[in-house]
C-alpha atoms as a PDB file:
ATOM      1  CA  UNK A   1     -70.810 -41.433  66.437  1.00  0.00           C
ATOM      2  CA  UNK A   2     -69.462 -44.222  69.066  1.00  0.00           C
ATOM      3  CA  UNK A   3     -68.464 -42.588  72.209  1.00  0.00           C
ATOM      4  CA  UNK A   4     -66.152 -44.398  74.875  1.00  0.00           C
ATOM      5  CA  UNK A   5     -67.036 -44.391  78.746  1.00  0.00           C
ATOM      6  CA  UNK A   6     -63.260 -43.996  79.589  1.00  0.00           C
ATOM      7  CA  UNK A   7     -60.456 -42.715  77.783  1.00  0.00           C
ATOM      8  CA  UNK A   8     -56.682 -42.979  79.426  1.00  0.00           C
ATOM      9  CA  UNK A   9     -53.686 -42.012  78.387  1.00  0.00           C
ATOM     10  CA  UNK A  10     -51.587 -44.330  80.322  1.00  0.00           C
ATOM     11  CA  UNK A  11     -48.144 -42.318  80.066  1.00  0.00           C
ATOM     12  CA  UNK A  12     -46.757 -39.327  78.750  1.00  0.00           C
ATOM     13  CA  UNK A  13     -47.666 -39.326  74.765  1.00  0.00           C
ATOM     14  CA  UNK A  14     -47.300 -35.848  73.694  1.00  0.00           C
ATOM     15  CA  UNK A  15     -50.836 -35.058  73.962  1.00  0.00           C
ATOM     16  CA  UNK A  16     -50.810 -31.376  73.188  1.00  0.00           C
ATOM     17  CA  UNK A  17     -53.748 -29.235  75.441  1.00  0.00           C
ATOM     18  CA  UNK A  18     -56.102 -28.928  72.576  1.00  0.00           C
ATOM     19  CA  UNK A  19     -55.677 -32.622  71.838  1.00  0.00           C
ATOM     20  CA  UNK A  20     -56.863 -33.107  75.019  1.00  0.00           C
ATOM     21  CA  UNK A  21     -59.809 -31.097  74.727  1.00  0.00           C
ATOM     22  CA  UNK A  22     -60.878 -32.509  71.449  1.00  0.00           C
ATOM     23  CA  UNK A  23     -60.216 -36.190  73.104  1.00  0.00           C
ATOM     24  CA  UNK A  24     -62.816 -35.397  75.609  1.00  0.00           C
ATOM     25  CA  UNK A  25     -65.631 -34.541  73.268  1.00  0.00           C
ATOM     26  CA  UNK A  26     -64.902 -38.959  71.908  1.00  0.00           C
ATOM     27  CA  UNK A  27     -65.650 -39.895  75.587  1.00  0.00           C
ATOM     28  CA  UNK A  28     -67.548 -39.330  79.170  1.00  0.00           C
ATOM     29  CA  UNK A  29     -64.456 -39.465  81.122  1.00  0.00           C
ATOM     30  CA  UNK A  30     -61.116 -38.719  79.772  1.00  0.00           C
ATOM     31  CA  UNK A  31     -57.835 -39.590  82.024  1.00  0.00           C
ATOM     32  CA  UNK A  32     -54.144 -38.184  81.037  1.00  0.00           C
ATOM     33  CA  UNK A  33     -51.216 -39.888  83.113  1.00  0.00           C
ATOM     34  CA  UNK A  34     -48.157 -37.401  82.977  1.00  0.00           C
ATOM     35  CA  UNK A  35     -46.062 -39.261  84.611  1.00  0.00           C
ATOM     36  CA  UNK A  36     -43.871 -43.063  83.829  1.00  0.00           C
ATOM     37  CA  UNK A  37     -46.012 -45.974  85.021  1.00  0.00           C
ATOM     38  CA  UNK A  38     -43.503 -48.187  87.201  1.00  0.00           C
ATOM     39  CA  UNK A  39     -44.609 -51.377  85.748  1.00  0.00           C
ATOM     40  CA  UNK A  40     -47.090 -53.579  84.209  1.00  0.00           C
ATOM     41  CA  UNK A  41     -49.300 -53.615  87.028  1.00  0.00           C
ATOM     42  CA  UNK A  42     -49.214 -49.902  87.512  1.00  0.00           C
ATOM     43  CA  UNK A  43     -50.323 -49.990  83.676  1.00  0.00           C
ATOM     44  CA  UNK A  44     -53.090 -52.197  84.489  1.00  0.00           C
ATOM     45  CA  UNK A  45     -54.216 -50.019  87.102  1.00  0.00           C
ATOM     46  CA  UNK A  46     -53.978 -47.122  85.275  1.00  0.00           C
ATOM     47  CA  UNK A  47     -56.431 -48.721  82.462  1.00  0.00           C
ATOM     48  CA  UNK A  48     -58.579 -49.642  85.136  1.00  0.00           C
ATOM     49  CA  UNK A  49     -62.019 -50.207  83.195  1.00  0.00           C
ATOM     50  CA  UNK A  50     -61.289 -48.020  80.439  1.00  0.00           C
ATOM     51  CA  UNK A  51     -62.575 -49.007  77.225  1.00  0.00           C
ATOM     52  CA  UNK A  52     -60.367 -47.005  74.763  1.00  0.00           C
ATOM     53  CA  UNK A  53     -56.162 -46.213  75.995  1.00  0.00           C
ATOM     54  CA  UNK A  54     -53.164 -44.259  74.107  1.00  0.00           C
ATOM     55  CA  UNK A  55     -49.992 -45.368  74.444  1.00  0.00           C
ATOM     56  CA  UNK A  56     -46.002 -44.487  73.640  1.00  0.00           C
ATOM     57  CA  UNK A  57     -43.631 -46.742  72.338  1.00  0.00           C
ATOM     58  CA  UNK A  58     -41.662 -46.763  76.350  1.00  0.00           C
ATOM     59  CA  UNK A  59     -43.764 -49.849  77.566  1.00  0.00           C
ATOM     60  CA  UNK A  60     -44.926 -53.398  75.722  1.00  0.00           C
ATOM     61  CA  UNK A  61     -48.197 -53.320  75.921  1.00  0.00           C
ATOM     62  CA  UNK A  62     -48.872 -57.626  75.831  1.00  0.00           C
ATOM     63  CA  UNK A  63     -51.380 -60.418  76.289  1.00  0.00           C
ATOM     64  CA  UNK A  64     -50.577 -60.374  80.219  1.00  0.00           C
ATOM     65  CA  UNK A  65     -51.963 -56.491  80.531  1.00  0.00           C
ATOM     66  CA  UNK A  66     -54.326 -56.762  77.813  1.00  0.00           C
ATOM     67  CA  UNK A  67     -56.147 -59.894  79.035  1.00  0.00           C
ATOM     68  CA  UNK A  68     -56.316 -57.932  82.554  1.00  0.00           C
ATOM     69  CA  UNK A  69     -58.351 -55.282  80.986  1.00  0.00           C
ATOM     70  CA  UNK A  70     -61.458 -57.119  79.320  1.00  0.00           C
ATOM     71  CA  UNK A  71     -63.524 -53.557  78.437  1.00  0.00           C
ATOM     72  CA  UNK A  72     -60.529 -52.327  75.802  1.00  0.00           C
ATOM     73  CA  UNK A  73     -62.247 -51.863  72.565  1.00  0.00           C
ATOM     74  CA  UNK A  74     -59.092 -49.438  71.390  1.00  0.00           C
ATOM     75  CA  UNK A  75     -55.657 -48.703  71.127  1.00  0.00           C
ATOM     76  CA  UNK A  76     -54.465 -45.250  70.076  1.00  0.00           C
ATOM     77  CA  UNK A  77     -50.553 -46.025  69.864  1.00  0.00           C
ATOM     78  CA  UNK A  78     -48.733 -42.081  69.953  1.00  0.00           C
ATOM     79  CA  UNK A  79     -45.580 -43.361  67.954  1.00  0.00           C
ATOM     80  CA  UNK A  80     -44.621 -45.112  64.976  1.00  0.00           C
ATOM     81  CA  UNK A  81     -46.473 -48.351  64.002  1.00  0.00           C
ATOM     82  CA  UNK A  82     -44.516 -50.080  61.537  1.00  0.00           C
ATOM     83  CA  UNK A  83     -45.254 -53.421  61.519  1.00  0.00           C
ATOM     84  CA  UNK A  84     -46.959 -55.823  63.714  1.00  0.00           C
ATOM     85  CA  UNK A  85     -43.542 -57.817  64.710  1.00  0.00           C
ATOM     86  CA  UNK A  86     -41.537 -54.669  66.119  1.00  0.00           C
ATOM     87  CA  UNK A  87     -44.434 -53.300  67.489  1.00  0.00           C
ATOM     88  CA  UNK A  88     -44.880 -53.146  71.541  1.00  0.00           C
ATOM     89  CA  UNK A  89     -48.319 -53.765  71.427  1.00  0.00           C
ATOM     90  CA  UNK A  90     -49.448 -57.516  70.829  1.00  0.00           C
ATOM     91  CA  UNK A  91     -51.333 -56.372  67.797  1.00  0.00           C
ATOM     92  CA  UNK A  92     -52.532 -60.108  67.189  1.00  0.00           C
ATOM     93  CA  UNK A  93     -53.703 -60.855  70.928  1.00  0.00           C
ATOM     94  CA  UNK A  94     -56.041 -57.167  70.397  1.00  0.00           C
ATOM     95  CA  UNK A  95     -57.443 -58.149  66.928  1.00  0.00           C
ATOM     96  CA  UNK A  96     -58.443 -61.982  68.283  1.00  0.00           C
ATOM     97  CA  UNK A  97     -59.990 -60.104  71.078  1.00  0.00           C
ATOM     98  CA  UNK A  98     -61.776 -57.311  68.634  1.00  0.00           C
ATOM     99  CA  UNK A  99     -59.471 -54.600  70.279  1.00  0.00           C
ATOM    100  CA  UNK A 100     -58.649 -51.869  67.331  1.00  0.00           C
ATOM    101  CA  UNK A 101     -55.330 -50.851  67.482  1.00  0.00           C
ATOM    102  CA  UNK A 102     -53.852 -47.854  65.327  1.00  0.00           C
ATOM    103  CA  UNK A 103     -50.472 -46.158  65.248  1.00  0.00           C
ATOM    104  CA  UNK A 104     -48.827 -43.695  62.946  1.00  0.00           C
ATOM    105  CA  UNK A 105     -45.734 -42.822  60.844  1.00  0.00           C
ATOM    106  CA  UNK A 106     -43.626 -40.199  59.217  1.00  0.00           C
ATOM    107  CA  UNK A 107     -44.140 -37.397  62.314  1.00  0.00           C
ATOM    108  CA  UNK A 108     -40.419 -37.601  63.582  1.00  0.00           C
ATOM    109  CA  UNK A 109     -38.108 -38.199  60.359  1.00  0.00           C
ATOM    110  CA  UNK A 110     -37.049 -34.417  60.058  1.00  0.00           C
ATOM    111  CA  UNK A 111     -35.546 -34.337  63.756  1.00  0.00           C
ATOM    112  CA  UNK A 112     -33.822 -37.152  63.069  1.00  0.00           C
ATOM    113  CA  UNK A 113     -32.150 -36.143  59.923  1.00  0.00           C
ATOM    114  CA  UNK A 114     -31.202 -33.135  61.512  1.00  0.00           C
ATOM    115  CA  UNK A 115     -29.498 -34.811  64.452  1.00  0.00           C
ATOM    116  CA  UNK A 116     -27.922 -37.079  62.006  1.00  0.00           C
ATOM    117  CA  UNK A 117     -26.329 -34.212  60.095  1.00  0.00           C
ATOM    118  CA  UNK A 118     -25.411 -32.240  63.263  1.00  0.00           C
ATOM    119  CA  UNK A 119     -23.727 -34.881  64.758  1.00  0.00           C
ATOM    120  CA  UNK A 120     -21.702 -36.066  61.547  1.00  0.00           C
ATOM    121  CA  UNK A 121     -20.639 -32.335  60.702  1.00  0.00           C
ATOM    122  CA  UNK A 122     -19.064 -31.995  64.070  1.00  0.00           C
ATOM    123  CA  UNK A 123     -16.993 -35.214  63.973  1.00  0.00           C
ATOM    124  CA  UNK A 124     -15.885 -33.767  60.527  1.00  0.00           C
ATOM    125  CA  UNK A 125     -14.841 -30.672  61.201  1.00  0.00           C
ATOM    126  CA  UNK A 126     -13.468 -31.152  64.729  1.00  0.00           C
ATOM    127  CA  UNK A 127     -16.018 -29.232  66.896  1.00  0.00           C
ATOM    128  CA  UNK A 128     -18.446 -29.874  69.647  1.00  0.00           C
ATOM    129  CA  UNK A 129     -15.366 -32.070  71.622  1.00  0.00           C
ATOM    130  CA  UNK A 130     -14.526 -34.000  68.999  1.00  0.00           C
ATOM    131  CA  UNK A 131     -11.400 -34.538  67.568  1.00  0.00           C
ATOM    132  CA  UNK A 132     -11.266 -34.132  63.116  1.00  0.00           C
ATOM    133  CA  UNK A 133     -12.386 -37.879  61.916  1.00  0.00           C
ATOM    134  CA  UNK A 134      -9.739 -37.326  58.935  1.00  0.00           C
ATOM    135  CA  UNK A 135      -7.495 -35.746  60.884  1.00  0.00           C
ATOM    136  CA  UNK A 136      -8.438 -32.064  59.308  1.00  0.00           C
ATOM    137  CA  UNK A 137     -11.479 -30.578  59.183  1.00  0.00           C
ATOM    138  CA  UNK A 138     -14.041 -32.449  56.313  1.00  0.00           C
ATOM    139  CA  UNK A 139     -16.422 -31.639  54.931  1.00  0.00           C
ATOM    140  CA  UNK A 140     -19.849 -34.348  54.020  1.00  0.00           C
ATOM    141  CA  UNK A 141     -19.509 -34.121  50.075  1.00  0.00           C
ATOM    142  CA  UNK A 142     -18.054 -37.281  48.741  1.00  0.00           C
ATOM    143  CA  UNK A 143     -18.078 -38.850  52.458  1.00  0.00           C
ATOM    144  CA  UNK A 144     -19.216 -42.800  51.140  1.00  0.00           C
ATOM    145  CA  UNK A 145     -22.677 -43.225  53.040  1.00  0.00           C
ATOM    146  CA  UNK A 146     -23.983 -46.735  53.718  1.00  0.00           C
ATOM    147  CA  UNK A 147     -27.505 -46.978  54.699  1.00  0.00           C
ATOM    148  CA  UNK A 148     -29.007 -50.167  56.297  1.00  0.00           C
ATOM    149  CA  UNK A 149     -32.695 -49.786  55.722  1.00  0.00           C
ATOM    150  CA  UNK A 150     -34.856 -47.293  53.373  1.00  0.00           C
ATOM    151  CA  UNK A 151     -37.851 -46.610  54.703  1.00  0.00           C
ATOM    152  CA  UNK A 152     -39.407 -43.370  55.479  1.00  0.00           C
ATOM    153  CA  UNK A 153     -36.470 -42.322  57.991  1.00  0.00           C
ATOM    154  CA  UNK A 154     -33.673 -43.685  55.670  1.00  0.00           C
ATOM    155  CA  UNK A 155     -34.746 -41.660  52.884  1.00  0.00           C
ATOM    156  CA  UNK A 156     -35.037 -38.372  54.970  1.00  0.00           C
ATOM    157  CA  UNK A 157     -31.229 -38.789  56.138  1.00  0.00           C
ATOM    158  CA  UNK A 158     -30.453 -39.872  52.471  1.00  0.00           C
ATOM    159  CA  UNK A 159     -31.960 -36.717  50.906  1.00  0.00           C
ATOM    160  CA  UNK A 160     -30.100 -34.198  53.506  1.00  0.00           C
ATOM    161  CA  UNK A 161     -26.544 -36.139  52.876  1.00  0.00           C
ATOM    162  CA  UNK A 162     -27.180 -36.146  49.399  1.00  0.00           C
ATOM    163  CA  UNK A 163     -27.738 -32.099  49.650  1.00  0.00           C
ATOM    164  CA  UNK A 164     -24.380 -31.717  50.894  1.00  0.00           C
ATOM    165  CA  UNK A 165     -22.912 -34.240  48.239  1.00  0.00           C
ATOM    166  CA  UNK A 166     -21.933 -37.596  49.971  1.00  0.00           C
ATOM    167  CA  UNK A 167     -22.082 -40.613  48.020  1.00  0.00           C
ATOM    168  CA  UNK A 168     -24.955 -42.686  49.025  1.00  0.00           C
ATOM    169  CA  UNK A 169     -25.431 -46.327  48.843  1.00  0.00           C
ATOM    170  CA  UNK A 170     -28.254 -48.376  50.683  1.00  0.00           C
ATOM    171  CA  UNK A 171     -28.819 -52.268  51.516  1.00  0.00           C
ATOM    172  CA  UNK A 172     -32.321 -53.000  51.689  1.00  0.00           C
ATOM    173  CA  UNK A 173     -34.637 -56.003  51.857  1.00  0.00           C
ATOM    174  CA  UNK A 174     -36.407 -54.192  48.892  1.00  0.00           C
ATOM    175  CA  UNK A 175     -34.560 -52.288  46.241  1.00  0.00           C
ATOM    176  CA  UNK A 176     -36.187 -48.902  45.708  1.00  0.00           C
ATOM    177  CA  UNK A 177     -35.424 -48.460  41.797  1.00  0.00           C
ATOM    178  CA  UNK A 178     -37.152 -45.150  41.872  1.00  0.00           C
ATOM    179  CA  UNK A 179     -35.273 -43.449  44.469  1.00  0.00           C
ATOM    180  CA  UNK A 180     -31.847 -45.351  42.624  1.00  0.00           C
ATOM    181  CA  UNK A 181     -33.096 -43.387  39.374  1.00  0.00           C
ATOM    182  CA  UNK A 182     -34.162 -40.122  40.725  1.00  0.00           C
ATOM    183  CA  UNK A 183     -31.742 -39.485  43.309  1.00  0.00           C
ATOM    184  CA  UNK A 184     -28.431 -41.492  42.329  1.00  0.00           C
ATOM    185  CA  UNK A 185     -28.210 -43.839  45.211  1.00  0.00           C
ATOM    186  CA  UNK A 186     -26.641 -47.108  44.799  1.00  0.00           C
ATOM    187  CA  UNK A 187     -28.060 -50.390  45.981  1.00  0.00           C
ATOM    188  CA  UNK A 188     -25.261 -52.641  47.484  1.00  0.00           C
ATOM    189  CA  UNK A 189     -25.109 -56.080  49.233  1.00  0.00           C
ATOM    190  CA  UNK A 190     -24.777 -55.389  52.735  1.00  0.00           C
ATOM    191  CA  UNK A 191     -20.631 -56.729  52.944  1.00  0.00           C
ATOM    192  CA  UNK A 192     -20.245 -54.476  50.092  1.00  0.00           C
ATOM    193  CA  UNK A 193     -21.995 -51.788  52.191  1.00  0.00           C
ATOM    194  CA  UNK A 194     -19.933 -52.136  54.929  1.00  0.00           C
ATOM    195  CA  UNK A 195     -16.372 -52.355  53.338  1.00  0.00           C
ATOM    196  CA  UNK A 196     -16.812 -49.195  51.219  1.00  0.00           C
ATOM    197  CA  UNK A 197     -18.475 -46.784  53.871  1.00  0.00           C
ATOM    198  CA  UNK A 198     -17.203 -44.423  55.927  1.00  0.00           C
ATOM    199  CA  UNK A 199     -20.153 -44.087  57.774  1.00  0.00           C
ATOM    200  CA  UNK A 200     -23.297 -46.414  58.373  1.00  0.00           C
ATOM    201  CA  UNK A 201     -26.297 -45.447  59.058  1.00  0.00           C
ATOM    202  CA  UNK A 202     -28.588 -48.123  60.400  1.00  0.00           C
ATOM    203  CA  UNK A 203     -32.472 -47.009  60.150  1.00  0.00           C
ATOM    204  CA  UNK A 204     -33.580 -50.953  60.646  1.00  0.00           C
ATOM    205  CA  UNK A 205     -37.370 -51.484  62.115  1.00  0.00           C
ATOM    206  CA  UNK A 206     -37.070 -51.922  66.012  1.00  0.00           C
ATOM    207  CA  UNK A 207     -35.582 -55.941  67.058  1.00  0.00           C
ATOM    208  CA  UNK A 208     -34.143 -56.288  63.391  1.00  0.00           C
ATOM    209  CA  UNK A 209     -30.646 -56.876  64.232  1.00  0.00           C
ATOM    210  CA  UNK A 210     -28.170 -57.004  61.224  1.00  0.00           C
ATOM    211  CA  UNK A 211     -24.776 -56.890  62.752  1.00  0.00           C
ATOM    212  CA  UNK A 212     -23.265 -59.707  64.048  1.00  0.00           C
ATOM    213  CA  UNK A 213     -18.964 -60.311  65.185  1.00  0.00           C
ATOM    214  CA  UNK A 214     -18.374 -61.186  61.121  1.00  0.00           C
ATOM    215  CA  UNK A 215     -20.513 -58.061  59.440  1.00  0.00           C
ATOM    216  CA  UNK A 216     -18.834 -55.394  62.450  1.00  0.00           C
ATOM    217  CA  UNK A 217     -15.295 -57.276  61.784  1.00  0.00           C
ATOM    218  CA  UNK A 218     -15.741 -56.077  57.657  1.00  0.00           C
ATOM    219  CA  UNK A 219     -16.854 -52.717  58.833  1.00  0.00           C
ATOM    220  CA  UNK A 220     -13.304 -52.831  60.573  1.00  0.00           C
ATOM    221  CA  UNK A 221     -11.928 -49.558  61.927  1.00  0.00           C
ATOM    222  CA  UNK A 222     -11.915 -45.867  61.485  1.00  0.00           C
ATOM    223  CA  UNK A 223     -15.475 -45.881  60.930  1.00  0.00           C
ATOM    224  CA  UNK A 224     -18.374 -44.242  62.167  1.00  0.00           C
ATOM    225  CA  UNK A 225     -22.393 -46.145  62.837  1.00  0.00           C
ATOM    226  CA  UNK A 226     -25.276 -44.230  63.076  1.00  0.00           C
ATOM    227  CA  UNK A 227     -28.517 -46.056  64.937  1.00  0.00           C
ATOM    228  CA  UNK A 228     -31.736 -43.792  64.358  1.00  0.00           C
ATOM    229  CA  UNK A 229     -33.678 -47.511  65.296  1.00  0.00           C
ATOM    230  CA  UNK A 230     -35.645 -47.958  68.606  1.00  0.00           C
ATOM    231  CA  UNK A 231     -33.442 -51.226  68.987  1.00  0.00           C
ATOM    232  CA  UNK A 232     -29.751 -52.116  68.768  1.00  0.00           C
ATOM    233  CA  UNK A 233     -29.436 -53.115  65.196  1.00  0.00           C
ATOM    234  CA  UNK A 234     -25.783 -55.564  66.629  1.00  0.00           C
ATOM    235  CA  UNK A 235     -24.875 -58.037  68.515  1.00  0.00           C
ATOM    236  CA  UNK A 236     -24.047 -56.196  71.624  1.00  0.00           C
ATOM    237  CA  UNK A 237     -20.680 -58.262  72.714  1.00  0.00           C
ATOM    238  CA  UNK A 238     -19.799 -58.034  68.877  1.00  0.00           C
ATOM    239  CA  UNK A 239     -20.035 -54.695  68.893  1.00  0.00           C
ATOM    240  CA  UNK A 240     -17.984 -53.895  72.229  1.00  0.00           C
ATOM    241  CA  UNK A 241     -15.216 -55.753  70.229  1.00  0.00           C
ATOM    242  CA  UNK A 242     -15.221 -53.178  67.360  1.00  0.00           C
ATOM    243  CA  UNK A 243     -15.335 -50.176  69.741  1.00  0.00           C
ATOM    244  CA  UNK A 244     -12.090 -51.336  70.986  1.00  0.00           C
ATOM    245  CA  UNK A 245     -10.782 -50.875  67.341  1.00  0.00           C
ATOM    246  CA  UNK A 246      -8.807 -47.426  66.525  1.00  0.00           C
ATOM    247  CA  UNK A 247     -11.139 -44.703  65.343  1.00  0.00           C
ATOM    248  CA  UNK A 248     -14.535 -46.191  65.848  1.00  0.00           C
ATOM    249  CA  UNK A 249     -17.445 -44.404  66.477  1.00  0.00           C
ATOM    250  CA  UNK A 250     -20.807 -45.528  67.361  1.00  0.00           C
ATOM    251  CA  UNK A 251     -23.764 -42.319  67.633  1.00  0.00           C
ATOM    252  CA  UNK A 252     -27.468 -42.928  68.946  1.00  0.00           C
ATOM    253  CA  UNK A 253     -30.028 -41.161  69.768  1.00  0.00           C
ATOM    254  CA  UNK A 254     -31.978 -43.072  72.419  1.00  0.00           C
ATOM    255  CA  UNK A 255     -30.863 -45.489  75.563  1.00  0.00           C
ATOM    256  CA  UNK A 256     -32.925 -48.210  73.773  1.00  0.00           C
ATOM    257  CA  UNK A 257     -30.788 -47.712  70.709  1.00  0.00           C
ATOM    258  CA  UNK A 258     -27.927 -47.807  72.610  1.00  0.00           C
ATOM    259  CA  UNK A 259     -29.297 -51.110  74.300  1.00  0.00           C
ATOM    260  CA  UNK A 260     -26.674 -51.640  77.643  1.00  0.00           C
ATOM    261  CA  UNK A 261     -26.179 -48.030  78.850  1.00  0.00           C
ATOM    262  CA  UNK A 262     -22.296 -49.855  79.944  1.00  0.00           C
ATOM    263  CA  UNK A 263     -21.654 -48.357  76.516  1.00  0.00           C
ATOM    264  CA  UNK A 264     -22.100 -44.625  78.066  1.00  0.00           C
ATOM    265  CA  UNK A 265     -18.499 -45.969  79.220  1.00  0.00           C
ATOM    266  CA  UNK A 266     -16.977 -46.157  76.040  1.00  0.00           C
ATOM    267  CA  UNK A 267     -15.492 -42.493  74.866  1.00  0.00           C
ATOM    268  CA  UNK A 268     -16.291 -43.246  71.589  1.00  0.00           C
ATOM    269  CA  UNK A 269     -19.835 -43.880  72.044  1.00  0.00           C
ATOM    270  CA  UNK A 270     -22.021 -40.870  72.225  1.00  0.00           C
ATOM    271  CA  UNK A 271     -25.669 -40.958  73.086  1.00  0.00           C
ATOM    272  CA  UNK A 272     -27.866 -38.238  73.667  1.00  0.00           C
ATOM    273  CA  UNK A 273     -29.855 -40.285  75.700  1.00  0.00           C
ATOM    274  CA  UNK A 274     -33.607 -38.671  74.543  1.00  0.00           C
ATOM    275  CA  UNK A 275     -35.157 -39.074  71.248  1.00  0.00           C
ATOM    276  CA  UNK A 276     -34.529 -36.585  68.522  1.00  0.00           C
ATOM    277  CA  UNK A 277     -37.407 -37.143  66.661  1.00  0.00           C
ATOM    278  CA  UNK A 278     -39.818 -35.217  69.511  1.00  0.00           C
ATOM    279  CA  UNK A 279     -39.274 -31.451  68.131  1.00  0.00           C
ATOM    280  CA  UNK A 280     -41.762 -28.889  68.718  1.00  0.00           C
ATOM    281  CA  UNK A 281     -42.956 -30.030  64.973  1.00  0.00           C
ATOM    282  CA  UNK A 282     -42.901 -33.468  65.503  1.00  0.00           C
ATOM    283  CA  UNK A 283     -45.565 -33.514  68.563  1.00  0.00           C
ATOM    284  CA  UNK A 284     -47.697 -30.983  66.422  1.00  0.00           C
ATOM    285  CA  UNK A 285     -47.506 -33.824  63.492  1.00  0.00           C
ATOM    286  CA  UNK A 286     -47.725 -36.511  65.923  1.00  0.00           C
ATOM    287  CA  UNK A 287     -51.178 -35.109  67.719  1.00  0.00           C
ATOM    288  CA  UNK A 288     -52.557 -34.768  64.570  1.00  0.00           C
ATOM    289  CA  UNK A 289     -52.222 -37.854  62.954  1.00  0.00           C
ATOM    290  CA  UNK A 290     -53.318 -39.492  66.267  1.00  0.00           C
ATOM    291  CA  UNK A 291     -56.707 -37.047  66.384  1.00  0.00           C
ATOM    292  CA  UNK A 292     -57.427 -38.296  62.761  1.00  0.00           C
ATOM    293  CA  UNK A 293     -57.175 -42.207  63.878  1.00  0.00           C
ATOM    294  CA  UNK A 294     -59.441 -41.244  66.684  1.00  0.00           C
ATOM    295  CA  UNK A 295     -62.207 -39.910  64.580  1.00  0.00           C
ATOM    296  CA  UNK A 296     -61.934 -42.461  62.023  1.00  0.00           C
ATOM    297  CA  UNK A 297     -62.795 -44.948  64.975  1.00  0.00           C
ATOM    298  CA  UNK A 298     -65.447 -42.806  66.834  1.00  0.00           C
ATOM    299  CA  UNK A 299     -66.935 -42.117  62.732  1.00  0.00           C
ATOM    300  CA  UNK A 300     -67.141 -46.285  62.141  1.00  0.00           C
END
């Protein structure tokens, strides 16, 4: 079994105590940061001469730290790794220079269903400060759904509006026949998608942006966006333009979803500024899937 000399967790990742003490057995010195670095050469500091790091999803980890820190051998990335483009580590600088990076999926989907749900059920039915989006309290069955996106969070948030009966349609780079036959979505172009919903809900990988002055102009009022993305999935002066149409809403999760916190301005943009995908079952999914990267590495 490999062992590393130095193990750091450079910021807050939801390392859980017995994470920690399981981390320490990989290593002969283990170092957990519980606080935001300030910057990139805080970060650097922090790795120091560490030969193995874990990192969140907060800071881009690129060539200009990673070329600073010539003993990294690993990267243990505590959030979602996607794909190599919307990832915030430079995946292709590590892998020239040998450095393994991992990440993980699928440990956060449920929270953000849920918040999803919760927040459309209250702009229904009038509650939680908001005034009735049809005027009189709605309910979600036969509420016309448009999803931008259908990965692994898209299909959580289908499967709990479908429960409750909306009418789902999706616009994906893929068509997913399978979920078409065995759940009754619809596939739609994506200007069919946004004329016929009520609501969108944009689950697009993070810097995929899909909605420019022309797309949020067809969307037109008395509509409602979701953003469960780690990016804004719109132009952001396009999108100022449609908040200033009657009865738009736009509802996000995290500042970097929200992308120019002037939109905290805007009454009809509502941001709970913290992710909803962190629940107490989340980090317990999240340390495990992390734990079983690490000994796959240490086991090679």
């Amino acid at each position: 079994m490999k062992k590393f000399k130095k193990l750091v967790a450079i910021e807050p990742v939801f390392l859980q105590e017995s994470s920690r003490e399981e981390i320490k057995q990989y290593c002969e010195q283990a170092v957990f940061y519980d606080e935001e670095a300030a910057d990139a050469a805080e970060i650097v500091k922090r790795i120091g001469d560490a030969d193995g790091i874990f990192v969140s999803f907060k800071h881009p980890i690129g060539k200009e730290i990673l070329e600073k820190c010539p003993n990294l051998k690993y990267i243990g990335m505590c959030c979602s790794l996607y794909s190599e483009k919307s990832s915030n580590v430079d995946i292709a600088y590590a892998r020239e220079h040998g450095i393994t990076v991992t990440g993980v999926r699928d440990y956060g989907d449920e929270g953000v269903a849920e918040y999803v749900v919760s927040e459309l059920i209250q702009i229904l039915h009038g509650t939680g400060g908001y005034t009735p989006f049809f005027g009189i309290e709605s309910e979600i069955k036969d509420l016309k759904v448009g999803i931008l996106g259908m990965g692994a969070t898209a299909q959580v948030i289908a499967k709990a509006l479908k429960f409750f009966n909306a009418d789902i349609s999706y616009y994906s780079r893929t068509r997913k026949p399978e979920l078409e036959n065995e759940n009754g979505y619809q596939y739609k172009e994506l200007d069919e998608i946004l004329k016929a919903s009520d609501v969108v809900c944009s689950c697009l990988s993070k810097n995929v942006t899909l909605l420019y002055e022309r797309e949020l102009e067809l969307l037109g009022e008395h509509k409602i966006i979701f953003n469960t993305s780690l990016s804004p999935s719109f132009d952001m002066d396009a999108m100022k333009t449609w908040l200033s149409k009657k009865d738009t809403h736009y509802f996000c999760d995290t500042l970097m979803g929200l992308g120019d916190e002037v939109l905290l301005t805007y009454p009809n943009v509502h941001c709970i500024k913290k992710s909803s995908g962190t629940t107490r079952q989340a980090i317990v999914r999240l340390n495990e899937k992390v734990l079983v990267n690490l000994r796959k590495y240490v086991q090679m």
